[in-house]
C-alpha atoms as a PDB file:
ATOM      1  CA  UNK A   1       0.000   0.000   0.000  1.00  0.00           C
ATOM      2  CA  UNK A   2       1.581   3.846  -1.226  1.00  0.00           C
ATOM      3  CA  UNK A   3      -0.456   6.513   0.604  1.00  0.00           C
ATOM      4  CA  UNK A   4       2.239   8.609  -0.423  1.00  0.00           C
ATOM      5  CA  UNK A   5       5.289   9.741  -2.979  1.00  0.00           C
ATOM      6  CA  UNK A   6       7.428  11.819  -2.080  1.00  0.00           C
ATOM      7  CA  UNK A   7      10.161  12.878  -4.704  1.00  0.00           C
ATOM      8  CA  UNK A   8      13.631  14.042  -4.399  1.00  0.00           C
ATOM      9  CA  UNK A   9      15.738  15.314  -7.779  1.00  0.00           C
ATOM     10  CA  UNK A  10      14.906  12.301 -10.099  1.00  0.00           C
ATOM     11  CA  UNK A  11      13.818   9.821  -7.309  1.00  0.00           C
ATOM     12  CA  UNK A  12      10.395   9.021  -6.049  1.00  0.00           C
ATOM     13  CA  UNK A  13      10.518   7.188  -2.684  1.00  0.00           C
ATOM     14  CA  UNK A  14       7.306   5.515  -1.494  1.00  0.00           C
ATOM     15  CA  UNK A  15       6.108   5.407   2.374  1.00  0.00           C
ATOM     16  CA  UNK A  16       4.408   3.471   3.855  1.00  0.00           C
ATOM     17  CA  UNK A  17       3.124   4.768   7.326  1.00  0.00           C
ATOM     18  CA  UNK A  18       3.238   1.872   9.183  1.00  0.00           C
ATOM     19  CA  UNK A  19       7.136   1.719   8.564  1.00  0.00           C
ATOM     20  CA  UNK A  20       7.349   5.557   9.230  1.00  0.00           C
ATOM     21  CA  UNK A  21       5.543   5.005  12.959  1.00  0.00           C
ATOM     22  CA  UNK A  22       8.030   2.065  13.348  1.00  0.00           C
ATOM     23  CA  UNK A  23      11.041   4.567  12.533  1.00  0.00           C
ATOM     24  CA  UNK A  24       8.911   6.783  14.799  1.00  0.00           C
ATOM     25  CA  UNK A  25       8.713   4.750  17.774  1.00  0.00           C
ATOM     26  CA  UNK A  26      12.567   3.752  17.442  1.00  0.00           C
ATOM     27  CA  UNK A  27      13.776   6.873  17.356  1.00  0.00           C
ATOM     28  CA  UNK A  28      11.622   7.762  20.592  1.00  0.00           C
ATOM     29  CA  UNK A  29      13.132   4.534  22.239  1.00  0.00           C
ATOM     30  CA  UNK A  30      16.445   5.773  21.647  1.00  0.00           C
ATOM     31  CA  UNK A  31      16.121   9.024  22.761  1.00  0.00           C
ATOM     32  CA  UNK A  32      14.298   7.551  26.254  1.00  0.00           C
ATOM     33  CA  UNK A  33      16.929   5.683  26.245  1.00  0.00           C
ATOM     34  CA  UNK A  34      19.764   8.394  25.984  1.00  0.00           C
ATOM     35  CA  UNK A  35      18.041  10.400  28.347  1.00  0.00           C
ATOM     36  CA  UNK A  36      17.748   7.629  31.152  1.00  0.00           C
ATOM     37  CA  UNK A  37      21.703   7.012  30.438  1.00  0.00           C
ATOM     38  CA  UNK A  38      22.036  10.882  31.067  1.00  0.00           C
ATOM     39  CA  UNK A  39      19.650  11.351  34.627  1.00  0.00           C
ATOM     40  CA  UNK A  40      21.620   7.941  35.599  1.00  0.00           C
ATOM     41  CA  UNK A  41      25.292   9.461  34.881  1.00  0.00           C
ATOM     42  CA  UNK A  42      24.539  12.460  37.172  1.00  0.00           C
ATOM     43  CA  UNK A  43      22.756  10.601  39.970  1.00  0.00           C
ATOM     44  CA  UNK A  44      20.045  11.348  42.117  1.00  0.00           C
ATOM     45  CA  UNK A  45      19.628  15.072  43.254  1.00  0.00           C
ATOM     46  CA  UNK A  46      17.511  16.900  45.811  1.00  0.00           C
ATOM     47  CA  UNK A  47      16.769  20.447  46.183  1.00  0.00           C
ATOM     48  CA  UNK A  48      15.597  22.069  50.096  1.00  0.00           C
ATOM     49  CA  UNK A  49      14.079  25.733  49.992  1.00  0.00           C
ATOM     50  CA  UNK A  50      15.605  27.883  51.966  1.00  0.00           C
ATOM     51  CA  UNK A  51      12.738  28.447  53.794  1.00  0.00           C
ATOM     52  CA  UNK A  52      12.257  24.575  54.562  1.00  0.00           C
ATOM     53  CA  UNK A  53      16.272  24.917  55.632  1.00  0.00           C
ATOM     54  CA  UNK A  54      14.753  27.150  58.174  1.00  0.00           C
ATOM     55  CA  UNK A  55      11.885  25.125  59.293  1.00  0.00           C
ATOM     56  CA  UNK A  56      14.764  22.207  59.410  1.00  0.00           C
ATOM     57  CA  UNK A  57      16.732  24.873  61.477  1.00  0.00           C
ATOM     58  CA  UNK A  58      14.387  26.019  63.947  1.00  0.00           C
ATOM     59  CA  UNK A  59      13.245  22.311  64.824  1.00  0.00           C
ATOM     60  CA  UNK A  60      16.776  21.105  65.395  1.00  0.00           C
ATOM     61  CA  UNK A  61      16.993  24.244  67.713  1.00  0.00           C
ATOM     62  CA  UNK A  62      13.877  23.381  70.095  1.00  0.00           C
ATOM     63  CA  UNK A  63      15.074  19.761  70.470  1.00  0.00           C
ATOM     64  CA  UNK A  64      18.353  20.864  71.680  1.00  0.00           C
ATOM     65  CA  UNK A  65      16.595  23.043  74.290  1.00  0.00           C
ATOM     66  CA  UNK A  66      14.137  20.457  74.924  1.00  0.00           C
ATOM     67  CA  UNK A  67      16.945  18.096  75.611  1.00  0.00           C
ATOM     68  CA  UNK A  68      18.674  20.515  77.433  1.00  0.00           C
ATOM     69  CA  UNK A  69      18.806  19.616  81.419  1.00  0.00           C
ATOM     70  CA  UNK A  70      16.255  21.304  83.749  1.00  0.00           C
ATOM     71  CA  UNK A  71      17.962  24.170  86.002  1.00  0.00           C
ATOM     72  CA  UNK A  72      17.761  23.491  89.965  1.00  0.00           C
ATOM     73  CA  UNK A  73      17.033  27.114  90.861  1.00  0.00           C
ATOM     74  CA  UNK A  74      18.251  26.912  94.543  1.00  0.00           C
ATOM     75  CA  UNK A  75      21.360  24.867  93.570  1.00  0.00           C
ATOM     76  CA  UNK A  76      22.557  27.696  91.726  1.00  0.00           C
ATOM     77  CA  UNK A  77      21.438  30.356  94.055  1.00  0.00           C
ATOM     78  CA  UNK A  78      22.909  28.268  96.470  1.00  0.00           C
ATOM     79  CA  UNK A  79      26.160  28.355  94.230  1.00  0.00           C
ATOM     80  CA  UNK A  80      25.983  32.518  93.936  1.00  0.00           C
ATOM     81  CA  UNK A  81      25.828  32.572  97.568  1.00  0.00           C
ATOM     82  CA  UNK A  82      29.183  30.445  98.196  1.00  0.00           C
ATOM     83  CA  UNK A  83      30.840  32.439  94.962  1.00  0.00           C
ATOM     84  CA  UNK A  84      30.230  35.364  96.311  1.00  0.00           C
ATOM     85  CA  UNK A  85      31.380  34.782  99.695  1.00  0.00           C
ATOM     86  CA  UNK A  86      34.440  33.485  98.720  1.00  0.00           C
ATOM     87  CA  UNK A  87      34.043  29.999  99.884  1.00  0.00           C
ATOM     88  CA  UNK A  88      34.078  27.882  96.972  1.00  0.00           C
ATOM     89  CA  UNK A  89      35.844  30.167  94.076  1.00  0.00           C
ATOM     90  CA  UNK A  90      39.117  28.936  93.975  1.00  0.00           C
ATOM     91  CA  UNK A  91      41.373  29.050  90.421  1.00  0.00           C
ATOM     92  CA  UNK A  92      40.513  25.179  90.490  1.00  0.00           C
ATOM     93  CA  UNK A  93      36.756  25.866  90.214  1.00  0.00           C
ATOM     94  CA  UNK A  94      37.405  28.438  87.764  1.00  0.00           C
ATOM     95  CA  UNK A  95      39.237  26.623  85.547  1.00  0.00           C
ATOM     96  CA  UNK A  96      36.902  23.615  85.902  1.00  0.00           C
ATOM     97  CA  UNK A  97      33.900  26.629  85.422  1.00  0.00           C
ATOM     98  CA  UNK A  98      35.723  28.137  82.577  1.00  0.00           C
ATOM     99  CA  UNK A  99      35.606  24.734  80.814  1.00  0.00           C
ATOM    100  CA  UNK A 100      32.193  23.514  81.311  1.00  0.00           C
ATOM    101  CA  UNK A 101      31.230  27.385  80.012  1.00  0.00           C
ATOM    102  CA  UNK A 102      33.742  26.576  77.076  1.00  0.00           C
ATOM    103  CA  UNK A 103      31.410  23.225  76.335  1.00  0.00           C
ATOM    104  CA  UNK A 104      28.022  24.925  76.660  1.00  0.00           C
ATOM    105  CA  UNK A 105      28.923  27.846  74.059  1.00  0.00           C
END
C-alpha cells in the first residue's frame, strides 16, 4: 500500500506509514533511552528551599533546648551565695567553670 510519494531530484521514494511510525517509535526509544543514560550518569539530586532549611533549622533548635537539662534554681542560688562569699571560688573551680562554660557555648 503507497499513501504517499514523495520525490527528491529524479527519485520518487514511497512510504508506507506503518514503517514511518516504526522509525517513529525507534527513534523515541532511543532518545528515552539516551536520556535515562544521562539522569543515571549524574545521579540522584535533591533540592531544600531555603525556607524549609529554616523550618529544618528552627526544629533542630527546640530539640536541643528540649533536651537541654532542667535548672535546679536553689542549687545555683545556692552556688551565687558560696561564689560570692568566697568559699568555693578557687582558680581550680574556675578553671573547671571556665571549661564547662567553654562546652556549653
Amino acid at each position: 500500500m503507497v499513501d504517499e510519494v514523495i520525490g527528491v531530484g529524479n527519485h520518487a521514494e514511497s512510504i508506507d506509514p506503518r514503517r514511518a511510525e516504526k522509525a517513529d517509535e525507534k527513534k523515541s526509544a532511543k532518545d528515552k533511552s539516551a536520556q535515562a543514560k544521562k539522569t543515571e550518569s549524574q545521579g540522584d539530586s535533591l533540592s531544600i528551599s531555603s525556607s524549609a532549611k529554616t523550618a529544618l533549622d528552627k526544629t533542630r533548635l527546640l530539640n536541643m533546648i528540649k533536651n537541654m537539662p532542667e535548672v535546679r534554681e536553689e542549687k545555683v542560688i545556692e552556688a551565687r551565695e558560696k561564689i560570692e562569699s568566697g568559699e568555693i571560688f578557687t582558680e581550680e573551680v574556675a578553671e573547671k567553670l571556665s571549661d564547662q562554660l567553654d562546652q556549653i557555648l
